[in-house]
N, C-alpha and C. Protein backbone atom coordinates (compact mmCIF):
# COMPACT_ATOMS: atom_id res chain seq x y z
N UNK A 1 0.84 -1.18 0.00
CA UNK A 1 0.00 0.00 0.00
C UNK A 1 0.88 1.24 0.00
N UNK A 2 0.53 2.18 -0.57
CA UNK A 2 1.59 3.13 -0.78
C UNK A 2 0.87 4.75 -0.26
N UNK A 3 1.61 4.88 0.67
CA UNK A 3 1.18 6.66 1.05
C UNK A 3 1.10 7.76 0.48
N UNK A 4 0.02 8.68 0.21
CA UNK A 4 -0.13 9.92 -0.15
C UNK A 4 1.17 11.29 0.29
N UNK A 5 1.83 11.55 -0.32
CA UNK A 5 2.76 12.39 0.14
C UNK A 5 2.41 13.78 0.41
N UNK A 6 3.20 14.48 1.39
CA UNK A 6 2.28 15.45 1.58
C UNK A 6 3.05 16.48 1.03
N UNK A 7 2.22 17.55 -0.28
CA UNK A 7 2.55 18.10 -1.01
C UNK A 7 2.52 20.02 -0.62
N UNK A 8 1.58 20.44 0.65
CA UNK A 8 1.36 21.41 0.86
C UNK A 8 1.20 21.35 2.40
N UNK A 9 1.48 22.36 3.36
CA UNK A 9 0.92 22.77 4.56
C UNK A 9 0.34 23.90 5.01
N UNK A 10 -0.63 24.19 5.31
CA UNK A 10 -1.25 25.75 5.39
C UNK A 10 -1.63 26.18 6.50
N UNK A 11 -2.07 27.73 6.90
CA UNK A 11 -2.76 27.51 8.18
C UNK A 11 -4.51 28.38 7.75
N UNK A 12 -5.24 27.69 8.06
CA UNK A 12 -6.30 28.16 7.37
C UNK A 12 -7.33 28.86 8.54
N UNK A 13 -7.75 29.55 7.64
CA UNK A 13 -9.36 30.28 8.68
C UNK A 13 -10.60 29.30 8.99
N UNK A 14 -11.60 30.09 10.08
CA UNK A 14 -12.46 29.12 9.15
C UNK A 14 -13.19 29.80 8.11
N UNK A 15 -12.92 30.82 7.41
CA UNK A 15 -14.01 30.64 6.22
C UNK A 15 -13.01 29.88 5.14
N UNK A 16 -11.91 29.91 5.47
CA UNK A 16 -11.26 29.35 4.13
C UNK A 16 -11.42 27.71 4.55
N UNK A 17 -11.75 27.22 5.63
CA UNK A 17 -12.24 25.76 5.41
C UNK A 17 -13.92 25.50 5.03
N UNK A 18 -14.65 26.70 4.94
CA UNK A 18 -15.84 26.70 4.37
C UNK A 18 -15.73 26.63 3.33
N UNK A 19 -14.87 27.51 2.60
CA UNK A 19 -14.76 27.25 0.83
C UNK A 19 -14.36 26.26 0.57
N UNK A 20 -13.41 25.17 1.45
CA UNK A 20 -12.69 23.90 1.00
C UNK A 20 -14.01 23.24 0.87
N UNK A 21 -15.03 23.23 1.68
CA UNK A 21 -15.96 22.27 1.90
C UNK A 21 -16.05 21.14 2.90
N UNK A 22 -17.11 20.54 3.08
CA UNK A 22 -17.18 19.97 3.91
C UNK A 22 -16.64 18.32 3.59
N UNK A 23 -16.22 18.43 2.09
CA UNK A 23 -15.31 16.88 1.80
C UNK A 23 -13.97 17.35 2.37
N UNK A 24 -12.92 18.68 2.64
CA UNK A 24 -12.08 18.62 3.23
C UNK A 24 -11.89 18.40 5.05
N UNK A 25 -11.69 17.55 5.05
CA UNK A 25 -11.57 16.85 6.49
C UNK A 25 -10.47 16.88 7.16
N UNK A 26 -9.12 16.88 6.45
CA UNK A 26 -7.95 16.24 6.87
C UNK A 26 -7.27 17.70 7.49
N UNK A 27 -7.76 18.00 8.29
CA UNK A 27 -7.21 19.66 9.16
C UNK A 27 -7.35 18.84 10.81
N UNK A 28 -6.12 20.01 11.53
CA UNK A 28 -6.02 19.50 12.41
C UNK A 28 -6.36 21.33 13.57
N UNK A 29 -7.18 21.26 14.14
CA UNK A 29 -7.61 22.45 14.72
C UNK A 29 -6.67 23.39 15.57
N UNK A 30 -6.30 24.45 16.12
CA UNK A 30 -5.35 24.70 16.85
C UNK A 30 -6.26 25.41 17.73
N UNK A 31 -5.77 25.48 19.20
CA UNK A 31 -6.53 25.78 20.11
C UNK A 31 -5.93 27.25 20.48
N UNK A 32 -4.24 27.02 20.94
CA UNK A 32 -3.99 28.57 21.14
C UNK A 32 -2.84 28.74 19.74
N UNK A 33 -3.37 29.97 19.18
CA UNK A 33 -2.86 30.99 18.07
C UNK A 33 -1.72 31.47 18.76
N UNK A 34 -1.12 31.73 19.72
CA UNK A 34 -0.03 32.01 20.00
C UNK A 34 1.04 31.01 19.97
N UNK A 35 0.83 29.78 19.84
CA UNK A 35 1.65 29.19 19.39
C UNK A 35 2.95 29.44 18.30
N UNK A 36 1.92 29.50 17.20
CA UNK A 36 2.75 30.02 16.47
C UNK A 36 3.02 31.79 16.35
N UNK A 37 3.19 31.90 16.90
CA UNK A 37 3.79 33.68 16.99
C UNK A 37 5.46 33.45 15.96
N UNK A 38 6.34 32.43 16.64
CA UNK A 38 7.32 32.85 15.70
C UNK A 38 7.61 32.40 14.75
N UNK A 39 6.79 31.29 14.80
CA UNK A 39 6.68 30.95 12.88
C UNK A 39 6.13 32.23 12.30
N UNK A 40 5.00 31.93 12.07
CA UNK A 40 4.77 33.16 11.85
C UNK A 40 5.37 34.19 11.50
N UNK A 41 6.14 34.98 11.75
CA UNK A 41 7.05 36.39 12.09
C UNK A 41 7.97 35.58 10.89
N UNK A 42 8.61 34.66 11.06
CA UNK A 42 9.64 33.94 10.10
C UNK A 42 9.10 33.87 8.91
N UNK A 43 7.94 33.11 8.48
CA UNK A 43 7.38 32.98 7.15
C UNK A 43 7.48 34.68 7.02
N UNK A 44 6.65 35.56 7.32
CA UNK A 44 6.49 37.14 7.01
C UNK A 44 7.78 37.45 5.94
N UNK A 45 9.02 36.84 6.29
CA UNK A 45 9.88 37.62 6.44
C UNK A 45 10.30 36.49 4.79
N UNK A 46 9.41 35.81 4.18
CA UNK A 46 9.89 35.30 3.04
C UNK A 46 8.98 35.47 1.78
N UNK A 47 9.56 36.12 0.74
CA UNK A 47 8.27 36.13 -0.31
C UNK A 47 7.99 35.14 -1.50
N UNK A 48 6.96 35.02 -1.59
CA UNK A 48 6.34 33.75 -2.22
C UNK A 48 6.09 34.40 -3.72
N UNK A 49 7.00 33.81 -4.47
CA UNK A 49 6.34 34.41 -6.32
C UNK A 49 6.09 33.10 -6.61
N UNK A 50 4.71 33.08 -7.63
CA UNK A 50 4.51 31.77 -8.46
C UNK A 50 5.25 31.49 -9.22
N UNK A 51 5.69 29.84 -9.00
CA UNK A 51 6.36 29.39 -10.39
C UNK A 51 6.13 28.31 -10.76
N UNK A 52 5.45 28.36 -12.09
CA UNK A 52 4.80 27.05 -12.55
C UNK A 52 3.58 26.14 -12.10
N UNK A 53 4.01 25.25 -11.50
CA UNK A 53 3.30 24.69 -10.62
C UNK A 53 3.20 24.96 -9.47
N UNK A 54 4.17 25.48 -8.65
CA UNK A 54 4.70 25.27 -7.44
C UNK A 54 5.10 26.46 -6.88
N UNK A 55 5.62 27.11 -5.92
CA UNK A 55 6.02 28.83 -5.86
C UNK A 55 7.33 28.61 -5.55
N UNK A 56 8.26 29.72 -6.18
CA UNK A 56 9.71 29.80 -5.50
C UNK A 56 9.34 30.62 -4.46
N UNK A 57 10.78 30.53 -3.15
CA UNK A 57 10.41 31.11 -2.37
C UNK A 57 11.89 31.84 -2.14
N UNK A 58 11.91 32.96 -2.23
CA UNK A 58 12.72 33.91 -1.33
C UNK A 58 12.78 34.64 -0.39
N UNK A 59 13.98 35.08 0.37
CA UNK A 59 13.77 35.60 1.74
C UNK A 59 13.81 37.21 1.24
N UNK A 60 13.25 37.82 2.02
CA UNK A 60 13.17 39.26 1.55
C UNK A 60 14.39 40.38 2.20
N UNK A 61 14.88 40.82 1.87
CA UNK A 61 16.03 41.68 1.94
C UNK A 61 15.93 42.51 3.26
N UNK A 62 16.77 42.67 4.55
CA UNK A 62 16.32 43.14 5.42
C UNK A 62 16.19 44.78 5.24
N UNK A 63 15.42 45.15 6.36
CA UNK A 63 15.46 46.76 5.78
C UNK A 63 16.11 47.68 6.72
């Protein structure tokens, strides 16, 4: 049997799990949002351009 690989990770709202619908299931809830405070702050600090399929990602130049 062979596993689904996991191709994306997100952190979603809930209206953006309303638009997924109610066939998206596979979310895992977070209770306290401060958790991630410094992820968070870290991703901020990288910019996402589309490429292709997939996005390159660069870090953004400090200021």
């Amino acid at each position: 049997m062979t596993q689904d690989r996991i191709v994306a990770v997100g952190f979603l709202t809930s209206a953006d799990l309303r638009l997924l619908g109610e066939r998206f299931d596979r979310y895992f809830p977070v209770e306290h949002e401060d958790v991630f405070t410094d992820l968070l702050s870290e991703l901020d600090k990288i910019e996402a351009t589309p490429f292709g399929k997939g996005v390159s990602i660069q870090r953004k130049s400090p200021v």
